[in-house]
C-alpha atoms as a PDB file:
ATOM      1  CA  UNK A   1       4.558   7.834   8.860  1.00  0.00           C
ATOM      2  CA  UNK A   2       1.877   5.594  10.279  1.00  0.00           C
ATOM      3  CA  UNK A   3      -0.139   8.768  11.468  1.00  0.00           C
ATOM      4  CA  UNK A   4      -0.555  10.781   8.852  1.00  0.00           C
ATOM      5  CA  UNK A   5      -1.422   7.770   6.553  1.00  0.00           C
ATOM      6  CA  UNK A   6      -3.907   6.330   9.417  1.00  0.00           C
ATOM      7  CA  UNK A   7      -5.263   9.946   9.080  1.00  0.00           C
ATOM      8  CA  UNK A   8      -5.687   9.771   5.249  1.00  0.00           C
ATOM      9  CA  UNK A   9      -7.329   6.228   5.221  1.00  0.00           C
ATOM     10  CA  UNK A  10      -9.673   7.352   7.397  1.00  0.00           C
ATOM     11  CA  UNK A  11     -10.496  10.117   5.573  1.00  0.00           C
ATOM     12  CA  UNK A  12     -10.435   8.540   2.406  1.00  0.00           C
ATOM     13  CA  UNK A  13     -12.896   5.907   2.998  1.00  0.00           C
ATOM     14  CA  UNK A  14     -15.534   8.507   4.420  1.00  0.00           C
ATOM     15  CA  UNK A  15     -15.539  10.217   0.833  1.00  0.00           C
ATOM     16  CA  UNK A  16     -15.457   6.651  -1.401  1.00  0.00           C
ATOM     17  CA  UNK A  17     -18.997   7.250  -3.212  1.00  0.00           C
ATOM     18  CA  UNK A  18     -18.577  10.909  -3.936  1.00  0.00           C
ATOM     19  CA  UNK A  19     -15.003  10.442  -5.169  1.00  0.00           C
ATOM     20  CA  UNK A  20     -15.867   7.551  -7.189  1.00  0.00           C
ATOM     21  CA  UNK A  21     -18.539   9.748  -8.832  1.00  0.00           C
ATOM     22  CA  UNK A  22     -16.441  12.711  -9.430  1.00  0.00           C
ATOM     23  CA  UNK A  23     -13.638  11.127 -11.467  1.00  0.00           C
ATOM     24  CA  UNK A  24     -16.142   8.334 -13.395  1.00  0.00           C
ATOM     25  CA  UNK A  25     -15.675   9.694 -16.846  1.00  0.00           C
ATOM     26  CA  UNK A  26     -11.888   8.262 -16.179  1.00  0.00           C
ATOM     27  CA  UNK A  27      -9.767  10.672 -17.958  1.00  0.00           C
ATOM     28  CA  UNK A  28     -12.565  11.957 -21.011  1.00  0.00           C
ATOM     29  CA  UNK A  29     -12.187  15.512 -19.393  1.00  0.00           C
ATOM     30  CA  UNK A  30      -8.977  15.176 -19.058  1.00  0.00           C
ATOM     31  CA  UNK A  31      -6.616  15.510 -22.621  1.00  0.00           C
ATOM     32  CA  UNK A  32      -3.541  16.495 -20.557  1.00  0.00           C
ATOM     33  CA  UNK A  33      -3.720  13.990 -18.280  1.00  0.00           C
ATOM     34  CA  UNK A  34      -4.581  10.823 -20.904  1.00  0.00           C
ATOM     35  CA  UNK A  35      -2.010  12.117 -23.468  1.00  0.00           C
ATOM     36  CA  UNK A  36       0.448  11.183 -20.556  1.00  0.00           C
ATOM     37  CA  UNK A  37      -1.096   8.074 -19.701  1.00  0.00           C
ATOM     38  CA  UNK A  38      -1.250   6.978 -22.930  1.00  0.00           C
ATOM     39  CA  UNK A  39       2.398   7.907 -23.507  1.00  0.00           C
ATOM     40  CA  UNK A  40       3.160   6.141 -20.114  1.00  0.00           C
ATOM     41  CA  UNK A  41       1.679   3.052 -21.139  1.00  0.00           C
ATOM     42  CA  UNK A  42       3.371   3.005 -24.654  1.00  0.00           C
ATOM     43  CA  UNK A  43       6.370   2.848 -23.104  1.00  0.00           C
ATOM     44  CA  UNK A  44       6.109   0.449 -20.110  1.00  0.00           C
ATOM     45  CA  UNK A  45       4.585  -1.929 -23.461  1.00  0.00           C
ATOM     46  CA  UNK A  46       7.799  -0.922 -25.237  1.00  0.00           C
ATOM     47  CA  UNK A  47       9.952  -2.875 -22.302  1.00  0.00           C
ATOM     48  CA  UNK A  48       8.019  -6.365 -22.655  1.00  0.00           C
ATOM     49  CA  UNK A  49       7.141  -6.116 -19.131  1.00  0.00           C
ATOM     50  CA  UNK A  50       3.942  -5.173 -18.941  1.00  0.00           C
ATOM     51  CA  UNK A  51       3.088  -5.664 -15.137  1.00  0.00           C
ATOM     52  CA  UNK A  52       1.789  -2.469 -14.018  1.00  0.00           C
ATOM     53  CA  UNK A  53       0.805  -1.047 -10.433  1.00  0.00           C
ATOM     54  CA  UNK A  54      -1.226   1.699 -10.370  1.00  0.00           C
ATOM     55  CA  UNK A  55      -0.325   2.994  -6.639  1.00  0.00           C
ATOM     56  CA  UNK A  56      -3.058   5.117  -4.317  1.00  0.00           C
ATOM     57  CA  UNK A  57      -5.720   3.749  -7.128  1.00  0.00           C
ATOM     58  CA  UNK A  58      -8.604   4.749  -5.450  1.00  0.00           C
ATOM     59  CA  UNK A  59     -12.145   3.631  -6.948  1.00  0.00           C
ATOM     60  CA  UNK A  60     -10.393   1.947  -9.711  1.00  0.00           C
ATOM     61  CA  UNK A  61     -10.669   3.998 -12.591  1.00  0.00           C
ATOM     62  CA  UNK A  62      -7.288   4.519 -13.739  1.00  0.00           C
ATOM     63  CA  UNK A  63      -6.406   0.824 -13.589  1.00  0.00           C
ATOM     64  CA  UNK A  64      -9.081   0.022 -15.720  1.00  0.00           C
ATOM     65  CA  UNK A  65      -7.704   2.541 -17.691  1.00  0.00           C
ATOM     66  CA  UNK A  66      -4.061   1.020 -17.874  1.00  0.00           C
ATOM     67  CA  UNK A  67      -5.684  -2.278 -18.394  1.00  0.00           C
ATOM     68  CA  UNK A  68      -7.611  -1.055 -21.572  1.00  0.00           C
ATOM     69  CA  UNK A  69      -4.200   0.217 -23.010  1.00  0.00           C
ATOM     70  CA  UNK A  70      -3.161  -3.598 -22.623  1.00  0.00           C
ATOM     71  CA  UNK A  71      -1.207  -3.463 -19.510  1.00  0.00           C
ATOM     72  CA  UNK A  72      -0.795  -6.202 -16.800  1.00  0.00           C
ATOM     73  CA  UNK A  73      -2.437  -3.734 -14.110  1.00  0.00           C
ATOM     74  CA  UNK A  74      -3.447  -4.043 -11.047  1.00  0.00           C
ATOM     75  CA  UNK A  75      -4.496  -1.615  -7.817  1.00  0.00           C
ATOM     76  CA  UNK A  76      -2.991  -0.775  -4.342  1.00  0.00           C
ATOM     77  CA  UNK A  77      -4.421   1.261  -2.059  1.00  0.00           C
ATOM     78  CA  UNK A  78      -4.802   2.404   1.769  1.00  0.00           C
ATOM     79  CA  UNK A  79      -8.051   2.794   1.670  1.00  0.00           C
ATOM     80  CA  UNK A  80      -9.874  -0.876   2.253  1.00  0.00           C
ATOM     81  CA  UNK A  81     -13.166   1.472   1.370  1.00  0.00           C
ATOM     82  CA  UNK A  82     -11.568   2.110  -1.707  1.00  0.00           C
ATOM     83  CA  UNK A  83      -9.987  -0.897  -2.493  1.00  0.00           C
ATOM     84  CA  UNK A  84     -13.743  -2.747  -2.002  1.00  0.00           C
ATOM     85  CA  UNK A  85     -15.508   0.087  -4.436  1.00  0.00           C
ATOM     86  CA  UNK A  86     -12.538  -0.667  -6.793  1.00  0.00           C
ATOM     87  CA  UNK A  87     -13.422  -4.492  -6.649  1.00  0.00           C
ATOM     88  CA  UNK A  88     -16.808  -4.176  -7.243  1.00  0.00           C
ATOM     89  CA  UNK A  89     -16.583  -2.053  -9.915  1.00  0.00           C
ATOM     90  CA  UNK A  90     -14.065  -3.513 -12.045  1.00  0.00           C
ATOM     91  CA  UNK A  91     -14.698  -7.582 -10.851  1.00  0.00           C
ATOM     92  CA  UNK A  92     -11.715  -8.522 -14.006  1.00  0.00           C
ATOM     93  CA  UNK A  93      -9.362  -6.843 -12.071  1.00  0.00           C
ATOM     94  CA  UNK A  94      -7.152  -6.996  -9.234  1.00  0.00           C
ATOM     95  CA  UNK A  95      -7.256  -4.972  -5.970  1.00  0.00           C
ATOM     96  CA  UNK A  96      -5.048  -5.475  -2.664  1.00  0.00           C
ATOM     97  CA  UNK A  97      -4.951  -3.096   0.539  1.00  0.00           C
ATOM     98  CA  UNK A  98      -1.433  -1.677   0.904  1.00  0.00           C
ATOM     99  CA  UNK A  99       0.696   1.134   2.207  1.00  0.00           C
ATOM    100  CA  UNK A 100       3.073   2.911  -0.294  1.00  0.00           C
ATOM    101  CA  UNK A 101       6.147   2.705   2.195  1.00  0.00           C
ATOM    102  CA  UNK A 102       5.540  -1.677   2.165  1.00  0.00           C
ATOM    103  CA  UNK A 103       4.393  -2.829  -1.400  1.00  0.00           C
ATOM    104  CA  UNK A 104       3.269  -6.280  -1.558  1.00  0.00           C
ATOM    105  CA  UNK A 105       5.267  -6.459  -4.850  1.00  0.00           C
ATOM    106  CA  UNK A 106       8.631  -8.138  -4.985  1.00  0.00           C
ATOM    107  CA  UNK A 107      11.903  -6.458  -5.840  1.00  0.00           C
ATOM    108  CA  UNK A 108      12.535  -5.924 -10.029  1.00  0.00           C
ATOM    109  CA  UNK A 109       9.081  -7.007 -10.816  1.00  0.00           C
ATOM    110  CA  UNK A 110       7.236  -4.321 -12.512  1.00  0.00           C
ATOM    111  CA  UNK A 111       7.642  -2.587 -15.966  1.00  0.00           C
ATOM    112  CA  UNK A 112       5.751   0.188 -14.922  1.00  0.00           C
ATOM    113  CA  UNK A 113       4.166   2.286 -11.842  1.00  0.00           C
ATOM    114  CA  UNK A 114       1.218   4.599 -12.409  1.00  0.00           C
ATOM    115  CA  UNK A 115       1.280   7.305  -9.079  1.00  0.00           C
ATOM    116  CA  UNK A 116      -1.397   9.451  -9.649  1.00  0.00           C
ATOM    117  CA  UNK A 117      -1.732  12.378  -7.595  1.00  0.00           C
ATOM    118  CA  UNK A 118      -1.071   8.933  -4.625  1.00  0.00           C
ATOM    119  CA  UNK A 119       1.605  10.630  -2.962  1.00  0.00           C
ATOM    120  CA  UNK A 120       0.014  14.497  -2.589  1.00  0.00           C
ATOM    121  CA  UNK A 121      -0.652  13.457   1.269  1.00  0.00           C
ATOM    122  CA  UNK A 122       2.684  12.675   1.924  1.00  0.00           C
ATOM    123  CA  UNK A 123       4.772  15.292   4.273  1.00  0.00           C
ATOM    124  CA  UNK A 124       8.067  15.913   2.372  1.00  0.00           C
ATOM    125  CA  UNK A 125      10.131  14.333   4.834  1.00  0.00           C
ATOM    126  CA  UNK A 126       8.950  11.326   3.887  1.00  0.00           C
ATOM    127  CA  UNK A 127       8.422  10.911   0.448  1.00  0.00           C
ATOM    128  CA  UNK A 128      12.206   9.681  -0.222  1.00  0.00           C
ATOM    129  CA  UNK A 129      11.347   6.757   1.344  1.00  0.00           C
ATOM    130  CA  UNK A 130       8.243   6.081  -0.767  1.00  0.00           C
ATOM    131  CA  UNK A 131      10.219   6.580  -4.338  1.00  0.00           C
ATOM    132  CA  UNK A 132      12.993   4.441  -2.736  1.00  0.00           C
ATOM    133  CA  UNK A 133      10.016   1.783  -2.591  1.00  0.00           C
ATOM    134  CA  UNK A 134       8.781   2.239  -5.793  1.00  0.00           C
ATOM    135  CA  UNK A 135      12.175   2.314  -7.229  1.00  0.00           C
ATOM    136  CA  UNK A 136      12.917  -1.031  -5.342  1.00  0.00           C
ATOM    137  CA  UNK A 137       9.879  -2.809  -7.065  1.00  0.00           C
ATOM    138  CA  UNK A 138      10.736  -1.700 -10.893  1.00  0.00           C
ATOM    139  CA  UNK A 139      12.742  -3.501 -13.078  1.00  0.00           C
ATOM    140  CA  UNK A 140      15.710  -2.107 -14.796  1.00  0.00           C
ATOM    141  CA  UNK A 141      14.632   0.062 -17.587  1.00  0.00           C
ATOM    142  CA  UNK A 142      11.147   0.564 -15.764  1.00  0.00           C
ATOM    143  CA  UNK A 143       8.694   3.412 -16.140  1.00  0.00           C
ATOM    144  CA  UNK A 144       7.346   6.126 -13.572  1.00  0.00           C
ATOM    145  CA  UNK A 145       4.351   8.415 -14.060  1.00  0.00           C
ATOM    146  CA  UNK A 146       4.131  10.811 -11.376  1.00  0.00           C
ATOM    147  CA  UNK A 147       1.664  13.228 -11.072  1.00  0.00           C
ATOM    148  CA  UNK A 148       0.997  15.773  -8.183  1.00  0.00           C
ATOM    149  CA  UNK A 149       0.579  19.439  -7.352  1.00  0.00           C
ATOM    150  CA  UNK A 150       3.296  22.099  -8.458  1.00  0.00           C
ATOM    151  CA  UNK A 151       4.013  25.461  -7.164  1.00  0.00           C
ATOM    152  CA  UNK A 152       6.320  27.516  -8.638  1.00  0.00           C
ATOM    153  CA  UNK A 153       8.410  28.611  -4.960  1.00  0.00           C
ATOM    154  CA  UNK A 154      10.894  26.737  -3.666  1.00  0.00           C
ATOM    155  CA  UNK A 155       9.584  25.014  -1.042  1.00  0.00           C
ATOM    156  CA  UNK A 156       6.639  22.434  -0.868  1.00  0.00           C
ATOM    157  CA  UNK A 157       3.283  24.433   0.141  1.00  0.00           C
ATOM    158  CA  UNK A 158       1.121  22.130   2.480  1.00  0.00           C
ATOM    159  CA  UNK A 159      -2.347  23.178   1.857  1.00  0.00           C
ATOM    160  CA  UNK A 160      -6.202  22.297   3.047  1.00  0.00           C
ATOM    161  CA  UNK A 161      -6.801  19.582   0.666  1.00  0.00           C
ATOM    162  CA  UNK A 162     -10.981  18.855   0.211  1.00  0.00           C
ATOM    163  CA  UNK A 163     -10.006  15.454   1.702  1.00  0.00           C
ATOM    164  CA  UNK A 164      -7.245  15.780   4.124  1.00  0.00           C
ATOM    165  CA  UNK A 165      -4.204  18.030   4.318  1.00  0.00           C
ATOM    166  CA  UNK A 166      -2.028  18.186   0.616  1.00  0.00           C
ATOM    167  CA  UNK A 167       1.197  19.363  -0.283  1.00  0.00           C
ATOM    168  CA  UNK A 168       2.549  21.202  -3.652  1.00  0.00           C
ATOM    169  CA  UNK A 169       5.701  20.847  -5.276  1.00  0.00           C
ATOM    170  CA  UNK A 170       8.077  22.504  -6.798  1.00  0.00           C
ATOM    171  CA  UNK A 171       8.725  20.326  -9.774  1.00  0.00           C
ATOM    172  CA  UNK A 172      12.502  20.780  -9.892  1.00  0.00           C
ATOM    173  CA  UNK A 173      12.627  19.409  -6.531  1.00  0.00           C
ATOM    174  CA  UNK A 174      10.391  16.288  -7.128  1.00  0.00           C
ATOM    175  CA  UNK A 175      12.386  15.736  -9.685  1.00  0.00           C
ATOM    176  CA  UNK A 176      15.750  15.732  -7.851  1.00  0.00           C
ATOM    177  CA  UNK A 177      14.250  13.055  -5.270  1.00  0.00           C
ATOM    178  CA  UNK A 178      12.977  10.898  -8.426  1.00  0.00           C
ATOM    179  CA  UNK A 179      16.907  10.982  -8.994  1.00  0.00           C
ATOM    180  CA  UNK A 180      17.459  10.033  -5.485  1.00  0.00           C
ATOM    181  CA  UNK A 181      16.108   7.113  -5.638  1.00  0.00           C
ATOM    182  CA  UNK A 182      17.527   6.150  -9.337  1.00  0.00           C
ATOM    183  CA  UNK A 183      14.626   7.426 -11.455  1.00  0.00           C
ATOM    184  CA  UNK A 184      15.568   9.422 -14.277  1.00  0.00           C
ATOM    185  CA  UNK A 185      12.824  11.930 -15.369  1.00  0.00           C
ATOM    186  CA  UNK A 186      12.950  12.602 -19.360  1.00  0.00           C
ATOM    187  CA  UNK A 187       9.605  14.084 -19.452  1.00  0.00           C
ATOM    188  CA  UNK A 188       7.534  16.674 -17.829  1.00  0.00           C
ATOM    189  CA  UNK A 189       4.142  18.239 -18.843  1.00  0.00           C
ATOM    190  CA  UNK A 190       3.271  21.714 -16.654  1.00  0.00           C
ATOM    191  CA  UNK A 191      -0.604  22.818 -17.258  1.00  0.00           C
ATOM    192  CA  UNK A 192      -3.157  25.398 -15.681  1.00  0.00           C
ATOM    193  CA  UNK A 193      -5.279  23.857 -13.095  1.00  0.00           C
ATOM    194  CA  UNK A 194      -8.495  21.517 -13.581  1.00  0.00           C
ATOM    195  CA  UNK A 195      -9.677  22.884 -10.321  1.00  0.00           C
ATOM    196  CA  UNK A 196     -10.140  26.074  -8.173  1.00  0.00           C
ATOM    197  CA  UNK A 197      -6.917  25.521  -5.845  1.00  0.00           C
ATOM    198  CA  UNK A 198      -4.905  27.849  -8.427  1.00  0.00           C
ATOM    199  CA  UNK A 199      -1.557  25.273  -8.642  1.00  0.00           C
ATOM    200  CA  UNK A 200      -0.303  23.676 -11.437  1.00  0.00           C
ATOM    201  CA  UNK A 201      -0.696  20.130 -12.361  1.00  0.00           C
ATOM    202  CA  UNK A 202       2.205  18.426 -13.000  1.00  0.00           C
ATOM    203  CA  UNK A 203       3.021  15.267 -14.339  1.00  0.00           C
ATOM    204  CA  UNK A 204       6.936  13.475 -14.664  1.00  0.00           C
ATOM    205  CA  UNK A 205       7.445  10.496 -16.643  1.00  0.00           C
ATOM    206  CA  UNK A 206      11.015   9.059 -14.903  1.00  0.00           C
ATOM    207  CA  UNK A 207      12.867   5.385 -15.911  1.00  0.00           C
ATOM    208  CA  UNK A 208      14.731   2.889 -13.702  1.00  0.00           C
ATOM    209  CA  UNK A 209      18.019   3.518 -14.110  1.00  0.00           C
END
């Protein structure tokens, strides 16, 4: 696990300034996407918990989103590069350096986690183990937005990510390891790509069980 994500944090802070750029109208292009959010967030404020990790968060952008839709959020990432952009440009908020298999969160702590396209990098083999992690940090009752690539085979399709190397899903299957690790899905929104690598976005909305 430690080489791929070495590989990925490497990559990832290389790219910080254009990436930051790229997504910094937050999710105003984006309906699918922020109807989900917003539903997400709804929900994790509908449990009373409203501490919120927003996993793989990148420059920042979508925990200042979960914070403006009055969550208790904060931001994890691999990518120190990130994690400093992320600090500088949202100062209110809180950023920490971390790796997806080890959260820095203690067990039954969270009302919600926010994994944004965070897990894309991941080689199948091991992505049990990082929904077993985020599972572990939830409370009972606890929300899960996943999003991520889908394909419509049945097999994950790794692919040449613009970053470093990505893998599609089939979204049956994601959601089957969701329910490995104790996370029911009761939603699921399927649309046509926002970019040119032709797959699906997906995004699964899962609770604690």
């Amino acid at each position: 696990m430690a080489e791929h994500q070495d590989r990925t944090r490497t990559a990832y802070d290389g790219v910080v300034e254009l990436y930051a750029s790229m997504f910094a109208d937050r999710l105003e292009t984006r309906p699918f996407t922020r109807a989900m959010v917003t539903t997400f967030a709804e929900l994790v404020r509908a449990t009373g918990n409203l501490r919120t990790a927003d996993l793989g968060c990148g420059p920042g952008h979508l925990t200042a989103v979960l914070h403006d839709l009055e969550l208790d959020a904060f931001g994890l990432d691999l990518s120190p590069a990130m994690v400093a952009h992320a600090r500088r440009a949202h100062p209110s908020l809180r950023f920490d350096e971390a790796r997806m298999e080890a959260l820095p969160v203690e067990d039954r702590a969270l009302g919600g986690v926010l994994a944004h396209y965070s897990m894309i990098h991941t080689p199948p083999g091991e992505l049990p183990a990082l929904l077993a992690e985020q599972a572990r940090v939830l409370a009972p009752g606890g929300l899960i937005l996943v999003s991520f690539f889908a394909t419509d085979g049945p097999e994950p399709v790794r692919f040449d990510h613009k970053v470093t190397p990505a893998y599609s899903w089939p979204v049956d299957r994601f959601a089957e390891l969701l329910a490995g690790a104790g996370l029911a899905t009761f939603a699921r929104l399927l649309h046509d790509p926002a970019s040119e690598r032709g797959f699906l976005d997906a995004h699964l909305l899962a609770r604690l069980q």
